[in-house]
N, C-alpha and C. Protein backbone atom coordinates (compact mmCIF):
# COMPACT_ATOMS: atom_id res chain seq x y z
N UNK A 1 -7.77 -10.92 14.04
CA UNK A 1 -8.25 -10.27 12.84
C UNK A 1 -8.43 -8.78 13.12
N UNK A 2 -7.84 -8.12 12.03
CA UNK A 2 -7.80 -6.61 12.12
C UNK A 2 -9.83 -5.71 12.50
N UNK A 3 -10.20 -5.00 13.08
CA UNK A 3 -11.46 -4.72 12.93
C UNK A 3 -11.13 -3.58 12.05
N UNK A 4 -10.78 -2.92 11.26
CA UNK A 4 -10.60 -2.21 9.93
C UNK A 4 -9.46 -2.71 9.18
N UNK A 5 -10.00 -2.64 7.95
CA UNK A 5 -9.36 -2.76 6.68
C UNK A 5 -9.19 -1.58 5.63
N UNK A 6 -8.50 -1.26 5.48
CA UNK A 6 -8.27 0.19 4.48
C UNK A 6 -7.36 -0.27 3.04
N UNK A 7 -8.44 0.18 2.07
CA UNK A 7 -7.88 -0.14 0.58
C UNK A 7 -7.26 1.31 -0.23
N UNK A 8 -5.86 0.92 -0.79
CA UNK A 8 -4.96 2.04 -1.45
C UNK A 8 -5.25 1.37 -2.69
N UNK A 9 -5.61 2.15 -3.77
CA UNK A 9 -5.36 1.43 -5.33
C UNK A 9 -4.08 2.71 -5.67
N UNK A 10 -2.94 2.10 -6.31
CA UNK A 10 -2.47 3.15 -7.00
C UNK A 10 -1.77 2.68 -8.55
N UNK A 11 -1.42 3.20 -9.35
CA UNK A 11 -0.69 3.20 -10.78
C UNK A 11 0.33 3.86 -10.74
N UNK A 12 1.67 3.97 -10.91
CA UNK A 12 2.48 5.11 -11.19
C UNK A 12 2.49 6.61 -10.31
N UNK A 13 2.34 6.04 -8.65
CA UNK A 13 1.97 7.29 -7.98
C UNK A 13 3.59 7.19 -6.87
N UNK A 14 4.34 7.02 -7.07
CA UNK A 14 5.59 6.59 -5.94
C UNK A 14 5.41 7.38 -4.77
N UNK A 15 5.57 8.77 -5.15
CA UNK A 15 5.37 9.59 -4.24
C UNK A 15 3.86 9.92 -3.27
N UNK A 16 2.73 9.88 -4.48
CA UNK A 16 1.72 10.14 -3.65
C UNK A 16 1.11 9.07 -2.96
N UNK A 17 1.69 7.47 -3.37
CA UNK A 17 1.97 6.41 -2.32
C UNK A 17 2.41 6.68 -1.10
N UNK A 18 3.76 6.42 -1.45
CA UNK A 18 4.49 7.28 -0.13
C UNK A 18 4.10 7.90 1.04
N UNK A 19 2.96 9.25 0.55
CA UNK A 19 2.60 10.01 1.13
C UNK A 19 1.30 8.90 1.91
N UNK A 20 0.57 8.48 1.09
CA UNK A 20 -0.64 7.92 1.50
C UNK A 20 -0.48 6.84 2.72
N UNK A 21 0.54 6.31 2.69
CA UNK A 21 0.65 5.07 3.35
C UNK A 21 0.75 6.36 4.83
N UNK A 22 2.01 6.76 4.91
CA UNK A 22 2.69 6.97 5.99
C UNK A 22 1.40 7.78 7.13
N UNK A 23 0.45 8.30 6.24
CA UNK A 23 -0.68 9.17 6.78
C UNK A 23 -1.79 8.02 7.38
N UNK A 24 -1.84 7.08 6.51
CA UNK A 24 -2.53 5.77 7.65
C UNK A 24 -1.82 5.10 8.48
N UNK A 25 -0.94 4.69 8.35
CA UNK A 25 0.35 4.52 9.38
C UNK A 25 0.40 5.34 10.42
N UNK A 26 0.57 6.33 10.26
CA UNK A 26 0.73 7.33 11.61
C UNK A 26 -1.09 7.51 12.57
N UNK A 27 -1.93 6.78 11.62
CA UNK A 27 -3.04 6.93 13.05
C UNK A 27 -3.04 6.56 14.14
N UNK A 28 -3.83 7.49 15.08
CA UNK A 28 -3.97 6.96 16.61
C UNK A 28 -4.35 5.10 16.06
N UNK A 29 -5.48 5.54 15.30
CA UNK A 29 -5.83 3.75 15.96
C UNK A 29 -5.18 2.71 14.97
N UNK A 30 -4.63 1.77 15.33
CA UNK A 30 -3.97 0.87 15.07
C UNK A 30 -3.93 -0.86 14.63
N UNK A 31 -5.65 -0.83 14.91
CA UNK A 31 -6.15 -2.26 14.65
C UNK A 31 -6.54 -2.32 13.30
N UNK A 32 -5.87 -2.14 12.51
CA UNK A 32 -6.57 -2.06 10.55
C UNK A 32 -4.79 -3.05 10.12
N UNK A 33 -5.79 -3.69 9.18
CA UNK A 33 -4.49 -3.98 7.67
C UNK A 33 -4.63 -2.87 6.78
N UNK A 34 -3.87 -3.06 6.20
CA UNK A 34 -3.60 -1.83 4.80
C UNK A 34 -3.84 -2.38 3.28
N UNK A 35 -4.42 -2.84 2.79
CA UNK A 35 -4.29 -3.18 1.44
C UNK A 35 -4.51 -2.65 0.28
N UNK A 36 -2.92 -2.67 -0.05
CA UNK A 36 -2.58 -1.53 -1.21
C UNK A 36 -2.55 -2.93 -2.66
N UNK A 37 -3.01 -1.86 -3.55
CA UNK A 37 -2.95 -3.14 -5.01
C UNK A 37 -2.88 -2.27 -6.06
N UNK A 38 -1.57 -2.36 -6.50
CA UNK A 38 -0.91 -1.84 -7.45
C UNK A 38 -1.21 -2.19 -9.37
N UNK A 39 -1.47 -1.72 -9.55
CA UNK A 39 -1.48 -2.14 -11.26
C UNK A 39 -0.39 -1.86 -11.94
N UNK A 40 0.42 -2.42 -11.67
CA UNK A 40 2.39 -2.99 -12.18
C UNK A 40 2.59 -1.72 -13.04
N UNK A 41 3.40 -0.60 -11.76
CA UNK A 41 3.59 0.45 -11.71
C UNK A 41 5.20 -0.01 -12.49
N UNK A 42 5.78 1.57 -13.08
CA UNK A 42 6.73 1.44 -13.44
C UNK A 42 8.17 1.56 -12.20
N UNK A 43 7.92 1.05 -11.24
CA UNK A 43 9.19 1.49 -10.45
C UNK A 43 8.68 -0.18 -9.23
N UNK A 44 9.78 -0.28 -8.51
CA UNK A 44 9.73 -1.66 -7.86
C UNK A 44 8.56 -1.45 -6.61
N UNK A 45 7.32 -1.36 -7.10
CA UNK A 45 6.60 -1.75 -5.61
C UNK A 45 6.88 -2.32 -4.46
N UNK A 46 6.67 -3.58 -4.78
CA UNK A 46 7.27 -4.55 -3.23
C UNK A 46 8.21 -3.90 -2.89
N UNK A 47 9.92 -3.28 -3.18
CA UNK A 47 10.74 -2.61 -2.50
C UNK A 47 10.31 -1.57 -1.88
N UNK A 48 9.12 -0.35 -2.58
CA UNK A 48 8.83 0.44 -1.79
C UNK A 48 8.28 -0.05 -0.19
N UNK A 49 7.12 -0.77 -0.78
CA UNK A 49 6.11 -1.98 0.56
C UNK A 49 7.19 -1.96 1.20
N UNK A 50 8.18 -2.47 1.28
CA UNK A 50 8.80 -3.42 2.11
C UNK A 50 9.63 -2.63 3.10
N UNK A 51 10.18 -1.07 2.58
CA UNK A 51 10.48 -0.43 3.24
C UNK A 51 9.84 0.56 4.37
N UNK A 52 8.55 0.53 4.52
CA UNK A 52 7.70 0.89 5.46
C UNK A 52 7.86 -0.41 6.68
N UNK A 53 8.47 -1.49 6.42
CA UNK A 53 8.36 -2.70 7.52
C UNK A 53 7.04 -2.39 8.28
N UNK A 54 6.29 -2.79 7.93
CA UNK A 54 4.83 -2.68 8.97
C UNK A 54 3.79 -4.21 8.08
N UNK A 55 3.63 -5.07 9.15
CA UNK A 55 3.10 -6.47 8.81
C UNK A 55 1.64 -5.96 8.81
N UNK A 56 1.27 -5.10 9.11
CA UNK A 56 -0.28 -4.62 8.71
C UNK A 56 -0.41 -4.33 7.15
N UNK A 57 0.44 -4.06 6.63
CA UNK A 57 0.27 -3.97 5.13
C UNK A 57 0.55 -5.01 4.15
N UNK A 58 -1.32 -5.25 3.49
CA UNK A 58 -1.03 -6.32 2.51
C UNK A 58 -0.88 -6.09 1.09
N UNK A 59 0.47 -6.42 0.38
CA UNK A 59 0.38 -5.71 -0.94
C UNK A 59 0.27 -7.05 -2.11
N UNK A 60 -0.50 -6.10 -2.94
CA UNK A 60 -1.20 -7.00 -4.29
C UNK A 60 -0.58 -6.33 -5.65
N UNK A 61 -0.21 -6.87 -6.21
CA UNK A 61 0.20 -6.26 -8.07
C UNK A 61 -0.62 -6.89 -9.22
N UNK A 62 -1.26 -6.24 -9.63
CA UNK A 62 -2.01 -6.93 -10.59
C UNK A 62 -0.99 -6.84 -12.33
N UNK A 63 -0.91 -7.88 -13.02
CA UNK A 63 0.36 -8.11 -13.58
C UNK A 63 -0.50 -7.76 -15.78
N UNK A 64 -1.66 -6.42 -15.57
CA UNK A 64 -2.17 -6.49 -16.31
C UNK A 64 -1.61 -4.75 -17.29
N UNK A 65 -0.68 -4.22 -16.58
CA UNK A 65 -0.19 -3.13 -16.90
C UNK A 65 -1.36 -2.28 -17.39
N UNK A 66 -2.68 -1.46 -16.34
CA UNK A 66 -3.21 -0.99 -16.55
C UNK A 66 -4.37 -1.29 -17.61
N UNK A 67 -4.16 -2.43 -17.66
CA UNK A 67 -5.39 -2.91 -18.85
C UNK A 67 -6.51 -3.83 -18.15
């Protein structure tokens, strides 16, 4: 079990996703999951997720389109 957990909420942010992940990703310390939870952004989440390949990141979509 990870001893940190770090939460991303984003909506319609691709880029400032992007940015966010790779900046927790790149820390020295390395024992955290990532859990990002999306509110069913207009562009393919999971493809973004998936292209970081890192099993520390858990991704969630909430299927309520901002409501």
């Amino acid at each position: 079990m990870p001893k940190v957990s770090a939460i991303v909420t984003t909506y319609n942010r691709k880029e400032s996703l992007t940015e966010t992940v790779n900046a927790i990703l790149n820390q020295t310390f390395a024992d955290f999951e990532l859990i990002i939870v999306d509110n069913y952004s207009n562009y393919d989440f999971f493809e973004l997720i998936d292209s970081f390949n890192d099993n520390r990141i858990k991704a969630y979509q909430n299927q309520n389109n901002g409501v």
